[in-house]
Protein backbone atom coordinates (compact mmCIF):
# COMPACT_ATOMS: atom_id res chain seq x y z
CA UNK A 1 17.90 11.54 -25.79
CA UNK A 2 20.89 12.38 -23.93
CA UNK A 3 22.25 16.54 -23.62
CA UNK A 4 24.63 15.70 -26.01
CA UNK A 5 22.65 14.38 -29.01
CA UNK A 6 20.44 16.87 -28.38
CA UNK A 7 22.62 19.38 -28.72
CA UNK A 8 24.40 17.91 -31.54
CA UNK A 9 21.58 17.29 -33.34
CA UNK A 10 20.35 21.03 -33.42
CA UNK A 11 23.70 22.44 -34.78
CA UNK A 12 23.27 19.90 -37.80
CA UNK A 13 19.78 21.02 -37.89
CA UNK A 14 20.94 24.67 -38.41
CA UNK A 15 23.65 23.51 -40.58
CA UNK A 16 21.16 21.84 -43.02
CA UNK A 17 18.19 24.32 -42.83
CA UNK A 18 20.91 27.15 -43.89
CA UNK A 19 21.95 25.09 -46.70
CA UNK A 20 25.29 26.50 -45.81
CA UNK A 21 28.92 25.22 -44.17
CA UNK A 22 28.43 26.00 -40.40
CA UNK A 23 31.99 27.15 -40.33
CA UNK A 24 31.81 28.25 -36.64
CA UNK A 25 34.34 26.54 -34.28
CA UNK A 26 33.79 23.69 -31.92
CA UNK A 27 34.85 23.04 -28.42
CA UNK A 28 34.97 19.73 -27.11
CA UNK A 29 35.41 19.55 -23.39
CA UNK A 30 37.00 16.58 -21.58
CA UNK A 31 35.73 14.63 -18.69
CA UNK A 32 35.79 16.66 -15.49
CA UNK A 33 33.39 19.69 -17.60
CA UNK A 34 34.00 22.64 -18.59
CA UNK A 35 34.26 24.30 -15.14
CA UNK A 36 36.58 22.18 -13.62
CA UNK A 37 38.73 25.78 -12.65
CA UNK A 38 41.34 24.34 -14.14
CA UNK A 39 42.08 22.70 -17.65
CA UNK A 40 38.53 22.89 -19.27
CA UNK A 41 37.80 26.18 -17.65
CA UNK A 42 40.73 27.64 -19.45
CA UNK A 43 40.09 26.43 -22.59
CA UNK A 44 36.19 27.63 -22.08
CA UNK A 45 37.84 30.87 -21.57
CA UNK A 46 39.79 31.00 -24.29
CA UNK A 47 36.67 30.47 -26.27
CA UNK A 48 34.59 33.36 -24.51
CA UNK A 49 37.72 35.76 -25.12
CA UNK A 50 36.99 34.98 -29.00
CA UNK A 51 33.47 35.11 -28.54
CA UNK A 52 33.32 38.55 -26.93
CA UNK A 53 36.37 40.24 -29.46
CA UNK A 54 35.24 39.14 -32.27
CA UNK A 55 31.21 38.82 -31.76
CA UNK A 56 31.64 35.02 -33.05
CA UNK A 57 29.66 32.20 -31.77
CA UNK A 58 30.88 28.44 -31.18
CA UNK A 59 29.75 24.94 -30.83
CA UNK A 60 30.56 23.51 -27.57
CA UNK A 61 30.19 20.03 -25.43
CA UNK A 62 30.86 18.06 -22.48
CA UNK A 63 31.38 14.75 -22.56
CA UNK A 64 29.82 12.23 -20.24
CA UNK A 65 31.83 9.14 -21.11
CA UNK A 66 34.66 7.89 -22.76
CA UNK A 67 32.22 6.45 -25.49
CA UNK A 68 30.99 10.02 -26.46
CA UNK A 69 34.54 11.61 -27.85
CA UNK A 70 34.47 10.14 -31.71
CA UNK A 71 30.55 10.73 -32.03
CA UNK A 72 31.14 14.29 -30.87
CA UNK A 73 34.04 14.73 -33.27
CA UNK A 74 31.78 12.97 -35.79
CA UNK A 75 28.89 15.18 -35.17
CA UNK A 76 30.50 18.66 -35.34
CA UNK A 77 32.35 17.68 -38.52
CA UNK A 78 29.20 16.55 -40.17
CA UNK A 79 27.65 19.97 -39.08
CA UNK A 80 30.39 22.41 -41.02
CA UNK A 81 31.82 23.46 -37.69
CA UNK A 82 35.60 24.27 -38.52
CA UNK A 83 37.81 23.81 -36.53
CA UNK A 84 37.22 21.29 -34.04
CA UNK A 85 38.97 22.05 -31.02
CA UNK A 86 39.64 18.93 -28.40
CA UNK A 87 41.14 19.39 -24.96
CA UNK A 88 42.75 16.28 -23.12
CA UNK A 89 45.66 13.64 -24.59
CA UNK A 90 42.44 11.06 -24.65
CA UNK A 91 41.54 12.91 -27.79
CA UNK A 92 43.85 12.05 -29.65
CA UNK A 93 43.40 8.01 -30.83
CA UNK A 94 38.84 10.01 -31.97
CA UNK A 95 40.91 12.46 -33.81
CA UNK A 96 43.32 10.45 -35.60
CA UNK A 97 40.52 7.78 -36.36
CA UNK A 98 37.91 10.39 -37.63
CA UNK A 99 40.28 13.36 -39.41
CA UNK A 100 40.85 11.38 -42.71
CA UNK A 101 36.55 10.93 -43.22
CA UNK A 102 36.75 14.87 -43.17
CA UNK A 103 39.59 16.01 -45.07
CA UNK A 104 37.75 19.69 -45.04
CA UNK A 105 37.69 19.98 -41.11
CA UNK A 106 40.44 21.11 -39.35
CA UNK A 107 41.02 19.28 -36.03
CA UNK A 108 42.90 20.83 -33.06
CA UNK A 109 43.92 18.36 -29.99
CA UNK A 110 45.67 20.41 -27.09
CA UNK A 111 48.00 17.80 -24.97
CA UNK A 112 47.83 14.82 -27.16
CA UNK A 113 50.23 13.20 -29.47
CA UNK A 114 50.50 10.89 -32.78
CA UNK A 115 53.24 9.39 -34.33
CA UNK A 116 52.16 10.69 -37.78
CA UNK A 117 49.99 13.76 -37.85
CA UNK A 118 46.93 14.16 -40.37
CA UNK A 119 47.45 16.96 -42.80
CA UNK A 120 44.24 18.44 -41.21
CA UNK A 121 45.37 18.11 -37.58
CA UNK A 122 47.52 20.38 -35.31
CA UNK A 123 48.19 19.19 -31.67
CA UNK A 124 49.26 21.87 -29.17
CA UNK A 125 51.68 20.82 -26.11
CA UNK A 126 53.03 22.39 -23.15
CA UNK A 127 56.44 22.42 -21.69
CA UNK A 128 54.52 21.88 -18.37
CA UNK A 129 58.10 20.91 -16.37
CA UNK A 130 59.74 24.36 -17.12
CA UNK A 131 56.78 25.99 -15.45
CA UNK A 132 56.64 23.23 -12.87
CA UNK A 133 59.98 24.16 -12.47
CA UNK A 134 59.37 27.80 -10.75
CA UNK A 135 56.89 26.77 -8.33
CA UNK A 136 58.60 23.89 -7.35
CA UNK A 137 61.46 26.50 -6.30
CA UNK A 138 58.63 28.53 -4.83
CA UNK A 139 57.40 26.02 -2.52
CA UNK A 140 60.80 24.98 -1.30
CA UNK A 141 61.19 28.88 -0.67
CA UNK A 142 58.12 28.76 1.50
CA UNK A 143 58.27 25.27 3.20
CA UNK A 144 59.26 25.89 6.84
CA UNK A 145 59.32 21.88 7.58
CA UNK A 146 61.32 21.03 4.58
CA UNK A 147 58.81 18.95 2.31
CA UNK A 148 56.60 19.45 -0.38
CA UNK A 149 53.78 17.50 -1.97
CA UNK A 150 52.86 16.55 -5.24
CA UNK A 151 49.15 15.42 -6.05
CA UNK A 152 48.65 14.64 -9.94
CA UNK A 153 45.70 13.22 -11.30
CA UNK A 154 45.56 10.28 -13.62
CA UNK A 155 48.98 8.56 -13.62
CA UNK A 156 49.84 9.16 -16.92
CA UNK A 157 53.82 10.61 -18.88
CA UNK A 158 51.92 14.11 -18.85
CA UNK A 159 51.48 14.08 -15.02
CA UNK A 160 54.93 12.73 -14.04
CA UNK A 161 56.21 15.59 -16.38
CA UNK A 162 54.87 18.22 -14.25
CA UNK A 163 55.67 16.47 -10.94
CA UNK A 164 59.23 16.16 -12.64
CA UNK A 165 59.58 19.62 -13.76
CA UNK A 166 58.45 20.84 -10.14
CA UNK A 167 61.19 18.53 -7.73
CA UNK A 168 63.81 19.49 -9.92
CA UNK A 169 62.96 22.97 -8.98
CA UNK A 170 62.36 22.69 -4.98
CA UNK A 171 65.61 20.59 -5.30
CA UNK A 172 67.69 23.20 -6.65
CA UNK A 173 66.53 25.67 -4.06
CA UNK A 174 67.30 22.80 -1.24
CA UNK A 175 68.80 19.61 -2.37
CA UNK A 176 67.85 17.92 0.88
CA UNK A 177 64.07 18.62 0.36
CA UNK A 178 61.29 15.91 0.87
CA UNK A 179 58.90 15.26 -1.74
CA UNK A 180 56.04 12.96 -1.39
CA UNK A 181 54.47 12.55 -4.43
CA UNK A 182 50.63 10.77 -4.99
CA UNK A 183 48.90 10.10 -8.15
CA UNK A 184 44.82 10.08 -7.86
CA UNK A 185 44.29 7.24 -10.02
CA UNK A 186 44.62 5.44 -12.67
CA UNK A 187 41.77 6.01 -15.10
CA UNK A 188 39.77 9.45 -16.22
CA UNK A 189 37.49 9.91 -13.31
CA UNK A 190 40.82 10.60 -11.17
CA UNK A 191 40.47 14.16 -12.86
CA UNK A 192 37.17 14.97 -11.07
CA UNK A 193 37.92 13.20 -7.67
CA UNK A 194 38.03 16.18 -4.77
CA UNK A 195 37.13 13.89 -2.45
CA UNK A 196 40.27 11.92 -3.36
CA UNK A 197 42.70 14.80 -3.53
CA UNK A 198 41.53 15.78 0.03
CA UNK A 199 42.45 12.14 1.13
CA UNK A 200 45.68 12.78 -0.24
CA UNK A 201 46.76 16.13 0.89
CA UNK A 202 45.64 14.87 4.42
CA UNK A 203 48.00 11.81 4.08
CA UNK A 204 51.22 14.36 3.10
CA UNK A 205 50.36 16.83 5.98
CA UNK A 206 50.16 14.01 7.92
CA UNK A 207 54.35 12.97 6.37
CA UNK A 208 55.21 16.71 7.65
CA UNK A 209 54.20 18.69 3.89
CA UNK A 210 53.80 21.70 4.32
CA UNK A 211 52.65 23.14 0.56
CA UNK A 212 51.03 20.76 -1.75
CA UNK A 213 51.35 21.41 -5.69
CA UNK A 214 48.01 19.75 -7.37
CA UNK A 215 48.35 19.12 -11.00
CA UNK A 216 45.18 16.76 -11.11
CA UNK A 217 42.08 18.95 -12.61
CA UNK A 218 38.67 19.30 -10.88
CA UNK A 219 40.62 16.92 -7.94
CA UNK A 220 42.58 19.75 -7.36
CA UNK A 221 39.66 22.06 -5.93
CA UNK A 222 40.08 19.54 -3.24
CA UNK A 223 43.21 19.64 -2.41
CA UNK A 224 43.04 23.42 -2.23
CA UNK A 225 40.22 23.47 -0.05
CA UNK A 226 41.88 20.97 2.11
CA UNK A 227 45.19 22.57 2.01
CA UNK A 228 43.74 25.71 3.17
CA UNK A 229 41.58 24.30 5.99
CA UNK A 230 44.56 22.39 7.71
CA UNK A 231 46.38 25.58 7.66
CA UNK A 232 49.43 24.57 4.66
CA UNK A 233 50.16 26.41 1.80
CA UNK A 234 49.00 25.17 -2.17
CA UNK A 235 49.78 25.79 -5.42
CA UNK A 236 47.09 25.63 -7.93
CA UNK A 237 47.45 24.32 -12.01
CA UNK A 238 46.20 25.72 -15.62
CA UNK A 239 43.83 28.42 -14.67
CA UNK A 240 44.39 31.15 -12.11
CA UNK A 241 43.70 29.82 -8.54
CA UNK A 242 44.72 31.76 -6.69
CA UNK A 243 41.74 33.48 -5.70
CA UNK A 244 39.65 30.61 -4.30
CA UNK A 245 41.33 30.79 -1.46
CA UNK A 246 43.29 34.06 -1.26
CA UNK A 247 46.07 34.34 1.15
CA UNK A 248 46.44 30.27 1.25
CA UNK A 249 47.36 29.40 -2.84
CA UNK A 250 51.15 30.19 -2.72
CA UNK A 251 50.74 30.24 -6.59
CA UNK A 252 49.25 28.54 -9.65
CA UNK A 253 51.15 26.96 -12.96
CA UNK A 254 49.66 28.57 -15.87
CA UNK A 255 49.15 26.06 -18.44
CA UNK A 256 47.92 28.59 -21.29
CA UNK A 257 45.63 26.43 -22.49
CA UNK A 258 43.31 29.83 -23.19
CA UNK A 259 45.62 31.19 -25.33
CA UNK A 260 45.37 27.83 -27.24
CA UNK A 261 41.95 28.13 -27.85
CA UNK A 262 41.54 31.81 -28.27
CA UNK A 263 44.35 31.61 -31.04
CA UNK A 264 43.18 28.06 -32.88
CA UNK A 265 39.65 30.12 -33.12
CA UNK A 266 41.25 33.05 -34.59
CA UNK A 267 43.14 31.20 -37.24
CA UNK A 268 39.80 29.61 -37.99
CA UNK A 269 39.43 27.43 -41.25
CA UNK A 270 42.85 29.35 -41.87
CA UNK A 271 45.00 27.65 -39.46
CA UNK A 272 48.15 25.75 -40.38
CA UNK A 273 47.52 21.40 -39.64
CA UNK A 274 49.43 18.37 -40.02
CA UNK A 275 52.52 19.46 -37.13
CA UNK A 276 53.08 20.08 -33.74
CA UNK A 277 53.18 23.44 -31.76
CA UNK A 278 54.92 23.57 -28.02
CA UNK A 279 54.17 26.29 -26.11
CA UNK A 280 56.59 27.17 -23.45
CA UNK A 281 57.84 29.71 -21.25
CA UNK A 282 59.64 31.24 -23.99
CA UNK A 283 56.15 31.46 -25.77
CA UNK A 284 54.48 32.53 -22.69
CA UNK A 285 52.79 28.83 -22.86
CA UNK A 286 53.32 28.56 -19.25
CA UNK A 287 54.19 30.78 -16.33
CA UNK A 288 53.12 31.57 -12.57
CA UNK A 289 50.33 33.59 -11.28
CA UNK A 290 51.24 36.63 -9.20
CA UNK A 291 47.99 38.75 -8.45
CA UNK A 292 46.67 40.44 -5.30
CA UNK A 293 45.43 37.04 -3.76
CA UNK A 294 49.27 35.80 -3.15
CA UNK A 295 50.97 38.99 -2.86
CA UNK A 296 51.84 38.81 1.01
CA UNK A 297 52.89 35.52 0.30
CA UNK A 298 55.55 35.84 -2.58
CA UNK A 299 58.70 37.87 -1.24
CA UNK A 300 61.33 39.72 -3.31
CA UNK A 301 63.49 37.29 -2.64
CA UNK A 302 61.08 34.58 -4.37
CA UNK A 303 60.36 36.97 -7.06
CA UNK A 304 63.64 37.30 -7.86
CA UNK A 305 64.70 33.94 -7.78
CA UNK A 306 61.54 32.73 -10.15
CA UNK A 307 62.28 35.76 -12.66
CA UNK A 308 66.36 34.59 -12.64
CA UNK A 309 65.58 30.94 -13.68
CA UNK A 310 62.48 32.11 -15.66
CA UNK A 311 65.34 33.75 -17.92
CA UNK A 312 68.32 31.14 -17.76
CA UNK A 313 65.74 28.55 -18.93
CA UNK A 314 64.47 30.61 -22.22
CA UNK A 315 67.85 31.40 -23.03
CA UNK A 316 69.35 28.00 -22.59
CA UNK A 317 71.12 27.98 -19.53
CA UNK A 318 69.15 26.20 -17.21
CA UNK A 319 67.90 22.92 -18.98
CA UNK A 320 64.73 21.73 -17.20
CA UNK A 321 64.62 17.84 -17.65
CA UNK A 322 61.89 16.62 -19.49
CA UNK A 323 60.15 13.44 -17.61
CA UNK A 324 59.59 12.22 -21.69
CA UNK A 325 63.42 12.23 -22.21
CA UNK A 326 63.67 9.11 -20.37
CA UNK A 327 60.57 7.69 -18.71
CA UNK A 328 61.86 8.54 -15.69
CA UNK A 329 62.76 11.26 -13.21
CA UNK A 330 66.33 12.12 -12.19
CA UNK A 331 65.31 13.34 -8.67
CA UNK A 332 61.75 12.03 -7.58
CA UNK A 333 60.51 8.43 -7.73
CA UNK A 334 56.75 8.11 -8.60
């Protein structure tokens, strides 16, 4: 019997012996586990930031295959848990497939998207490229050799939107910037790769980069460490990362996917479904980390640059392109 079922199977256990609806939330983790110290990790700490204000408990998994998402889904329903949060765009197809056998369940996917949504589904995206945006001016700021990397994970729309959002920024600080820009791979296990994203970083040192932006999950841990043992700066994605290696993580893009969590687990069974929420910078969805660990590296200058576009871009006059507009990128070629 694998973690999972076992797992499972005790919550609907509970659910029946009670003779009661569960009604606790879910968590579903996506491939890469829950701490990745990025994306899973800040949804898991959304979910501990409920926990611990409101004295709640919830239901949580990591997946071990592809094959495991719609059982999971399926499982948690069946055992009253409400809502059932998902984290990753895979998600979406298990929701959409099992929300209409469970009309009663709410279902929450963060970073997916369907072309119709169930009436007891909301999905939860990120205006990734207008965060993207500020460090991408940050690292042309700091780059002494005059390019910047790029390392994103699984070569998906989502990951050439942050790569997007992040040239268009360096660019605007110096138009003649180079970027070299790598994908990981091509299929889900490119999100827990660190091997892979050292590879990668070593390649761009090696094409004169001198601070590498990884948008690419658990891969990323490697491209920080590497990063910071060749002597280059980093930027770091979704959670706080700065402090793994202080003094060497320029910055990370907050993704808020904690806030997502913490605030679909508050709603609870109350929640509004069936329509899309965007979280932006406007919404403090996304947004840079400044903290002790990257003080010495962020001047005024920087500061005041980020905070300048920060505001021209919630108040309309700096439009960030979106890589969605268009399936492609106006200044970087993946």
């Amino acid at each position: 019997m694998t973690l999972m079922k076992k797992l499972l199977g005790a919550a609907v256990a509970v659910a029946v012996t009670a003779g009661t609806a569960f009604a606790e939330p879910a968590l579903i983790f996506d491939l890469g586990g829950k701490f990745d110290k990025s994306f899973n990790e800040a949804a898991f700490n959304g979910a501990q930031r409920w926990a611990e204000e409101t004295g709640g408990k919830f239901l949580e998994i990591e997946l071990q295959s592809e094959a495991q998402r719609e059982q999971a889904l399926r499982r948690f329903a069946e055992a009253g848990a409400n809502p059932v949060i998902t984290t990753g765009f895979a998600f979406a197809t298990p929701v959409e497939n099992v929300a209409g056998d469970y009309p009663d369940t709410k279902f929450v996917n963060i970073d997916g998207w369907m072309p119709e949504v169930p009436p007891n589904v909301q999905l939860i995206g990120f205006q990734e490229h207008q965060g993207s945006y500020l460090v991408g001016m940050m690292a042309a700021m700091a780059s002494k050799s005059g390019t910047v990397g790029f390392i994103g994970g699984m070569d998906i729309p989502l990951i050439r939107h942050f790569g997007c959002g992040y040239a268009q920024g360096a660019k605007s600080v110096n138009p003649d910037i180079k970027i070299v820009a790598n994908m990981t791979g091509t299929t889900p296990t490119a999100w827990n790769d660190p091997v892979k994203g050292s590879e990668l970083t070593k390649a761009q040192i090696a094409q004169g980069a001198d601070v590498v932006y990884a948008a690419a999950g658990g891969t990323g841990v490697g491209v920080l460490q590497t990063a910071a043992d060749e002597g280059i700066l980093s930027i770091g994605v979704d959670s706080n990362q700065n402090h793994l290696h202080s003094g060497k993580v320029l910055t990370s893009m907050l993704k808020r996917v904690d806030v997502a969590v913490y605030n679909s687990m508050k709603a609870g069974e109350a929640m509004e479904t069936g329509g899309f929420t965007t979280l932006g910078l406007a919404e403090e969805g996304v947004g840079v980390a400044m903290d002790e660990h990257n003080a010495a590296l962020v001047s005024d200058d920087m500061k005041a640059a980020v905070e300048d576009a920060r505001a021209k871009i919630i108040n309309g006059d700096l439009e960030v392109v979106a890589y969605y507009t268009n399936d492609s990128c106006p200044v970087l070629d993946f």
